[in-house]
Protein backbone atom coordinates (compact mmCIF):
# COMPACT_ATOMS: atom_id res chain seq x y z
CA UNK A 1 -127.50 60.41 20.03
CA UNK A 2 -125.54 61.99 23.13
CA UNK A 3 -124.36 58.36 23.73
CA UNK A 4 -122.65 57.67 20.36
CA UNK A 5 -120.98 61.78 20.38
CA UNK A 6 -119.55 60.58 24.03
CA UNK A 7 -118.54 56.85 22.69
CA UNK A 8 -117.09 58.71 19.69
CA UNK A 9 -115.19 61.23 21.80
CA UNK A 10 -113.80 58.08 24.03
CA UNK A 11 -112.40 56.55 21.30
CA UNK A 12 -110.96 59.54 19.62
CA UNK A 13 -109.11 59.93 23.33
CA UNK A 14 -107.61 56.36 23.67
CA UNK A 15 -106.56 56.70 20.16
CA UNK A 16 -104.16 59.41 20.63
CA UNK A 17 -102.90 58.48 23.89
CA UNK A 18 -101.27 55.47 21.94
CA UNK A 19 -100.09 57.73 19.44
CA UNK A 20 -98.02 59.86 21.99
CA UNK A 21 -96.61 57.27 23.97
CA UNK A 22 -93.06 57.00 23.33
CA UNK A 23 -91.82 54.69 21.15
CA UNK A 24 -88.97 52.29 23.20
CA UNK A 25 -85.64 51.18 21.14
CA UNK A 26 -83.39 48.94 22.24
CA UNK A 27 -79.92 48.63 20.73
CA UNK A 28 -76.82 46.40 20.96
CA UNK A 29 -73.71 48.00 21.82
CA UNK A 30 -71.20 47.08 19.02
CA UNK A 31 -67.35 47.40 19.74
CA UNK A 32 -65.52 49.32 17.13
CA UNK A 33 -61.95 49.63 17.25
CA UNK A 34 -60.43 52.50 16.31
CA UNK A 35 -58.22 53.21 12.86
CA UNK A 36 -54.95 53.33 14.87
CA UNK A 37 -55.88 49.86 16.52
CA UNK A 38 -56.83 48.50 13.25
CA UNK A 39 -53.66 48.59 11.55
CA UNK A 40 -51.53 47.58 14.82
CA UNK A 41 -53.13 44.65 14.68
CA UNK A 42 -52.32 44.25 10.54
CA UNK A 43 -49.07 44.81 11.16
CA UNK A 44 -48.80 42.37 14.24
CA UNK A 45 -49.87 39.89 11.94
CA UNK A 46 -47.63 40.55 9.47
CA UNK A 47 -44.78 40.88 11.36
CA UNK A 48 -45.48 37.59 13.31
CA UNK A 49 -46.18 35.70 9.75
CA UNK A 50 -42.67 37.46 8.45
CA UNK A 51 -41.15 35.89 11.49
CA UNK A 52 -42.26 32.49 10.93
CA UNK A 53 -41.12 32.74 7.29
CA UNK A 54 -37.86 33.40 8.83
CA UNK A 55 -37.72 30.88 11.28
CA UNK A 56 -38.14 28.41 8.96
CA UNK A 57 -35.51 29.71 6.33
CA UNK A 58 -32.91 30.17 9.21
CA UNK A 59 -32.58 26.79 9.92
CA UNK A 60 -30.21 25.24 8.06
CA UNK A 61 -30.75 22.62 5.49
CA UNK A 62 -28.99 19.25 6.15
CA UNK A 63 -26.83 18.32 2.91
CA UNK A 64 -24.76 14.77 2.51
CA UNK A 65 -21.18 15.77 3.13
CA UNK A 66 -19.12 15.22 0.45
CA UNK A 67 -15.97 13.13 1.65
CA UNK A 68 -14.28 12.45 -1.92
CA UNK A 69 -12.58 15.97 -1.61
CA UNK A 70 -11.08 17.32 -5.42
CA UNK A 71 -7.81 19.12 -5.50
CA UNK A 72 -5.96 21.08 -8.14
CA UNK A 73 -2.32 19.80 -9.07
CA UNK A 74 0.37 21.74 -11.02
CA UNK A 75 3.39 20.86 -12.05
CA UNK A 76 3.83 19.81 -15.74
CA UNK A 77 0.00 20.11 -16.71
CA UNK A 78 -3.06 21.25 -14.38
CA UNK A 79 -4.47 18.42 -13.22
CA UNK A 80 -7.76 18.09 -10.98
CA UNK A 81 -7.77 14.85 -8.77
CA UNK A 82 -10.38 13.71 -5.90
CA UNK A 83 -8.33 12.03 -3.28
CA UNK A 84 -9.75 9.15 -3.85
CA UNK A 85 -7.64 8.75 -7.28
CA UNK A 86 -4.94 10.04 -4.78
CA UNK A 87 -4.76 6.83 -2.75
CA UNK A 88 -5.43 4.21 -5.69
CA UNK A 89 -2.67 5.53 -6.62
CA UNK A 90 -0.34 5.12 -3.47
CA UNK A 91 -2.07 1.69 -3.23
CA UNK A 92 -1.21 0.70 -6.72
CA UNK A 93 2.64 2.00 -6.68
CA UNK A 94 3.28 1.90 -3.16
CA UNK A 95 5.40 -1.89 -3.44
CA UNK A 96 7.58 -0.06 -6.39
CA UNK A 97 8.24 2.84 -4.18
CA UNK A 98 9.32 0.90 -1.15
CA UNK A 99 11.36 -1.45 -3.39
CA UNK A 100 13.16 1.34 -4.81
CA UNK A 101 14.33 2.79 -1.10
CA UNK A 102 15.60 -1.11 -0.48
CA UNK A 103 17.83 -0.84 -3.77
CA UNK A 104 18.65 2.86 -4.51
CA UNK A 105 18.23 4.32 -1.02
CA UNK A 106 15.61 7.12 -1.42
CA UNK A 107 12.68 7.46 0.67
CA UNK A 108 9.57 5.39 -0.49
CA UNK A 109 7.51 8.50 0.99
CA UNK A 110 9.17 10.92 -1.60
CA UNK A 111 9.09 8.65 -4.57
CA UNK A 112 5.46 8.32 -3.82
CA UNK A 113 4.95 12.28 -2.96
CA UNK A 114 6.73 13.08 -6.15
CA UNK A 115 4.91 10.78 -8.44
CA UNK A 116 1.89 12.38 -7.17
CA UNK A 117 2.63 15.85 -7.48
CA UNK A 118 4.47 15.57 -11.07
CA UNK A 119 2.07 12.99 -12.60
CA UNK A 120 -0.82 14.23 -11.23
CA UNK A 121 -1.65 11.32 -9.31
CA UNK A 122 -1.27 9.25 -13.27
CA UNK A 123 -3.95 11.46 -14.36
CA UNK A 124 -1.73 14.43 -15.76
CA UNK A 125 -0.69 15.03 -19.28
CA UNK A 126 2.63 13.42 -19.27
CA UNK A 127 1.75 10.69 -17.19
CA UNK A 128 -1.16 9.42 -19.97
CA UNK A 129 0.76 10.54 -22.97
CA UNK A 130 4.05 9.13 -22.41
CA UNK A 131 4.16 6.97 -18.77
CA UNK A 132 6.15 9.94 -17.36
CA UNK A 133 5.42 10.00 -13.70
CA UNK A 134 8.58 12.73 -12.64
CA UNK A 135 8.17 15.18 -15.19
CA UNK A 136 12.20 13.78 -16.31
CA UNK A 137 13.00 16.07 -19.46
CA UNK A 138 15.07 14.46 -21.82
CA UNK A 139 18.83 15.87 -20.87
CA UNK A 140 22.12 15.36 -22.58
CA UNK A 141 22.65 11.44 -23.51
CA UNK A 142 19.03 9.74 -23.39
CA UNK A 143 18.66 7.90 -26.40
CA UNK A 144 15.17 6.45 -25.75
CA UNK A 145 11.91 7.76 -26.90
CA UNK A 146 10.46 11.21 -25.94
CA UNK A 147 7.44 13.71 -26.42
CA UNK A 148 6.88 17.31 -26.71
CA UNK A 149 5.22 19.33 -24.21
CA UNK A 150 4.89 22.33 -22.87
CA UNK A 151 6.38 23.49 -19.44
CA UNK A 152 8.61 26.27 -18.49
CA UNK A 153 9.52 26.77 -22.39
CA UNK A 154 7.38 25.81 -25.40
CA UNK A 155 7.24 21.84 -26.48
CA UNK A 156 10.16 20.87 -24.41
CA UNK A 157 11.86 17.38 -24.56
CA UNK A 158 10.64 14.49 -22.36
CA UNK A 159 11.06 11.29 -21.43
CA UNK A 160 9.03 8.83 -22.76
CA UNK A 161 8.54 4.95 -21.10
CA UNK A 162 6.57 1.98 -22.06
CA UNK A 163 5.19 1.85 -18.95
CA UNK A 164 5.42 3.56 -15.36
CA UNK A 165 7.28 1.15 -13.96
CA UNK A 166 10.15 2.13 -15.85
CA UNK A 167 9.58 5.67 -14.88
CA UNK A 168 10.01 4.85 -11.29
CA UNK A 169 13.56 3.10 -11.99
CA UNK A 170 14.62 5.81 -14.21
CA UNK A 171 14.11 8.26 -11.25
CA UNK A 172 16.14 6.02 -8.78
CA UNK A 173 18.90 6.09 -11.29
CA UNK A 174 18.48 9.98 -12.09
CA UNK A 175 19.08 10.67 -8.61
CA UNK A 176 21.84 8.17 -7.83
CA UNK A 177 23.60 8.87 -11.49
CA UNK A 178 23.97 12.70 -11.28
CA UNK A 179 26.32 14.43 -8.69
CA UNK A 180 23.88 17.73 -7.88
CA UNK A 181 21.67 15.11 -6.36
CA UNK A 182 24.76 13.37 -4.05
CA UNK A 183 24.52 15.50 -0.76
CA UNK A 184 20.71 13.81 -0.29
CA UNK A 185 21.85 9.95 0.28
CA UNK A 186 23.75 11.22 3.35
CA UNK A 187 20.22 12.28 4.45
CA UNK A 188 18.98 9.93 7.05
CA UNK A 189 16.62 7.92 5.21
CA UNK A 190 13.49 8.61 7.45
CA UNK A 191 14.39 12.46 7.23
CA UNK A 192 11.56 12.99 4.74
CA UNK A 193 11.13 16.88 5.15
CA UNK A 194 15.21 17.42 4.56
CA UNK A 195 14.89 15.39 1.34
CA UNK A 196 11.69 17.71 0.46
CA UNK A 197 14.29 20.25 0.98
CA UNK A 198 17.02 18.77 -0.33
CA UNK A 199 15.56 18.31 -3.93
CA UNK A 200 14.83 22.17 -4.24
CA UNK A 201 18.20 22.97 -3.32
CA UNK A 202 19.74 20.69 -6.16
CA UNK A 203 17.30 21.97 -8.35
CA UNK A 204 14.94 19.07 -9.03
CA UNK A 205 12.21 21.98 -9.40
CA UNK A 206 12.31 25.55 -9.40
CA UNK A 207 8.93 25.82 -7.43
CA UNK A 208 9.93 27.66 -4.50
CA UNK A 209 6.71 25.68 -2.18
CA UNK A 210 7.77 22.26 -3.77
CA UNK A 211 9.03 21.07 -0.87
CA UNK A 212 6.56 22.29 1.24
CA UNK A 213 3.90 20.17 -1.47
CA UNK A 214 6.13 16.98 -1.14
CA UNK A 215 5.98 16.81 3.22
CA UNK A 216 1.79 18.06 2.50
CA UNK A 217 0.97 14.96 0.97
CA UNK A 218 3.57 12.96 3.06
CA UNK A 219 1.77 13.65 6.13
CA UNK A 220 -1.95 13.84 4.51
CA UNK A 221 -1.53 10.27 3.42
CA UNK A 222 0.69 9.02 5.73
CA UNK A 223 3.41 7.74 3.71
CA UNK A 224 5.94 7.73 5.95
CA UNK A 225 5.15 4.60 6.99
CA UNK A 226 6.14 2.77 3.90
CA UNK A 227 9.81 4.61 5.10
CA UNK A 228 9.32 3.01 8.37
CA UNK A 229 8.48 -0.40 7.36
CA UNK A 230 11.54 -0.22 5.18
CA UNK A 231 14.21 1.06 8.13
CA UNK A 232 12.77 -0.54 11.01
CA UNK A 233 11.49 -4.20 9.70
CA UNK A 234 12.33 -5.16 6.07
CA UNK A 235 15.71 -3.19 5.16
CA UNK A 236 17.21 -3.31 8.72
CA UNK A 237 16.33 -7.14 10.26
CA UNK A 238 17.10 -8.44 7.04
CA UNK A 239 20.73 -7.04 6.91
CA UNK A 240 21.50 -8.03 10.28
CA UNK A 241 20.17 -10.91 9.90
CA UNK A 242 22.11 -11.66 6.57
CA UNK A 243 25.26 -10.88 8.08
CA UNK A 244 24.38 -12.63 11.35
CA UNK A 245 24.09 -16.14 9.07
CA UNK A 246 27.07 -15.29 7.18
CA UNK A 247 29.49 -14.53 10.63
CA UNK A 248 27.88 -18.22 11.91
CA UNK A 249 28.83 -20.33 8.27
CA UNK A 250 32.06 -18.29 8.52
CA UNK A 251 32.95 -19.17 12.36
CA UNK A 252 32.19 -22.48 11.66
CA UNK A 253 34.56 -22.68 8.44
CA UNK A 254 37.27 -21.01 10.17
CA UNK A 255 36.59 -18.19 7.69
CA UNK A 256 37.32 -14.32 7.99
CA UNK A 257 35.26 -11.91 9.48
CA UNK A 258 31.98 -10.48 7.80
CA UNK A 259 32.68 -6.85 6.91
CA UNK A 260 30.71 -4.32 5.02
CA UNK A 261 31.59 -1.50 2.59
CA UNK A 262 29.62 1.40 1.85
CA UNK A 263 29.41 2.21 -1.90
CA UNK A 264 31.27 5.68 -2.44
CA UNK A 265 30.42 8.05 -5.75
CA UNK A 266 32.41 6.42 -8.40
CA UNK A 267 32.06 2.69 -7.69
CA UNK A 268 31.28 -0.10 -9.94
CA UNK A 269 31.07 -3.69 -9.36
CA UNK A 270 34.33 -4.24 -10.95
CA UNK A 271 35.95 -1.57 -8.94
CA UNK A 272 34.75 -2.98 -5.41
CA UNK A 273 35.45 -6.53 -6.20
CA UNK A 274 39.29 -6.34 -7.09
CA UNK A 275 39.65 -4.13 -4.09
CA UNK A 276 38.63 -7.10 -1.93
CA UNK A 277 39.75 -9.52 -4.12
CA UNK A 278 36.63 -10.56 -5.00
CA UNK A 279 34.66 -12.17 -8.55
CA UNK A 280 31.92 -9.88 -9.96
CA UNK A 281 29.23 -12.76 -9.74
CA UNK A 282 30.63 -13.20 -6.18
CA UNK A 283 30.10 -10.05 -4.89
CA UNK A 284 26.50 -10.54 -6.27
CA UNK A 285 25.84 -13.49 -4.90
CA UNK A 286 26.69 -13.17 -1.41
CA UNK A 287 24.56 -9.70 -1.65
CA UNK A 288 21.78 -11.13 -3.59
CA UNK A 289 21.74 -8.99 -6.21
CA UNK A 290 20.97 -9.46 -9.91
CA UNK A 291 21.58 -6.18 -11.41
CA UNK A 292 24.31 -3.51 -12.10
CA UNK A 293 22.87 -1.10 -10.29
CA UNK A 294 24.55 0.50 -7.15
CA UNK A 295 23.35 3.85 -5.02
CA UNK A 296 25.63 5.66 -2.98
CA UNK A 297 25.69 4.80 0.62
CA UNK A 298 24.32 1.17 -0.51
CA UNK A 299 26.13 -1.67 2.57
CA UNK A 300 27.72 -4.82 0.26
CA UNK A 301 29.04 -7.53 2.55
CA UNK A 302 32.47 -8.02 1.07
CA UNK A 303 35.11 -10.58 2.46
């Protein structure tokens, strides 16, 4: 009996020392950042994400350039061009323009700039409607046909052709046939800003930058040269080298002296020839010319 009360009291003993030994916990540290820290690092984030966004729209977007440049014109209508119409149109009137500074004397470059800037490169109104590449109202004694339109008064009078051609040769023959217009031909002929000039002055236009319009597209597209090719190989070589052929056939035919005469305001055909005792058709002939058209300043070899 003693032996189960001590067993008892044993077991009793062992039983609560387990119950009083201390319980051991082990934890893992965990880092926690603080509020502050928190949203730093949001807003680093953000900021670096806005930054890229920006980056990217910054740089700038490659486009095609655009090389067929459009350009408003005014002068008898508002006209918008590329210059690409521009030079087809030099190209396709260019050979009337130069012709016209071999027989009237004007500057190929300024028939060109002006039939550019008053026909709106043969796009504007007038140009379409009624082949009128000057903007030439009708005036006192044209009998031909005309059109209405509007310009610095209501429905005004102009010209009206059957084709543009004729529009270039009835500006040669406005200029040489009206006496405002007579200080130009004693212009040099390659003088193309003093004939820009010139035009204002005798009131071709009462734009005050007209000129400075005719010598922009002069020098933008170069036309000049088509003055150039005219004084320096076509016009020039081929008078010298008329009257060169002429002194030899007259040398050898004992005959007088070549001599030229320089067309004054006033002179016909009919007047020139009896002054040198000459034929109409003669005179013609040894200048070979076919019409009845004569500019001031315009060299006839004369005997």
């Amino acid at each position: 009996m003693f032996k189960k009360i001590l067993l008892t009291l044993i077991i009793i003993t062992l039983v609560g020392c387990k119950t009083t030994k201390p319980v051991i916990v082990t934890t893992k540290k965990v880092s926690v950042k603080s509020k502050s820290e928190i949203v730093n690092s949001v807003k680093k984030t953000n900021s670096t994400k806005q930054n890229s966004t920006k980056s990217s729209l910054s740089k700038p977007v490659k486009q095609a350039q655009n090389t067929n440049e459009t350009e408003v014109i005014i002068s008898t209508s508002k006209t918008m061009v590329t210059n690409e119409v521009i030079k087809a149109y030099i190209s396709q009137f260019k050979e009337i323009a130069i012709g016209n500074m071999k027989s009237f004397g004007i500057p190929a470059s300024i028939i060109l700039a002006q039939g550019i800037l008053e026909s709106g490169a043969g796009v504007g109104d007038l140009a379409i409607s009624a082949n009128n590449h000057f903007g030439i109202k009708c005036h006192e004694g044209w009998t031909g046909e005309s059109v209405r339109h509007d310009d610095d008064s209501d429905q005004e009078c102009f010209r009206k052709y059957n084709n543009p051609s004729e529009s270039f040769k009835d500006h040669a023959i406005f200029l040489t046939g009206r006496s405002r217009y007579s200080k130009l031909f004693e212009l040099p002929k390659g003088d193309y800003k003093a004939w820009a000039k010139g035009l204002r002055i005798a009131g071709y236009a009462t734009d005050p930058k007209y000129p400075d319009k005719l010598i922009s597209y002069i020098e933008r597209y170069n036309l000049h040269q088509y003055d150039n090719q005219v004084l320096d190989v076509d016009y020039v070589s081929k008078e010298k080298k008329l009257a060169g052929e002429l002194s030899i056939e007259n040398r050898n035919s004992k005959s007088q002296d070549i001599a030229l005469y320089e067309v004054q305001k006033g002179d016909t055909f009919y007047s020139i020839s009896k002054k040198f005792n000459l034929m109409v058709d003669e005179l013609k002939r040894i200048n070979n010319l076919s019409n009845n058209i004569l500019s001031i300043g315009q060299k006839l070899i004369v005997k």
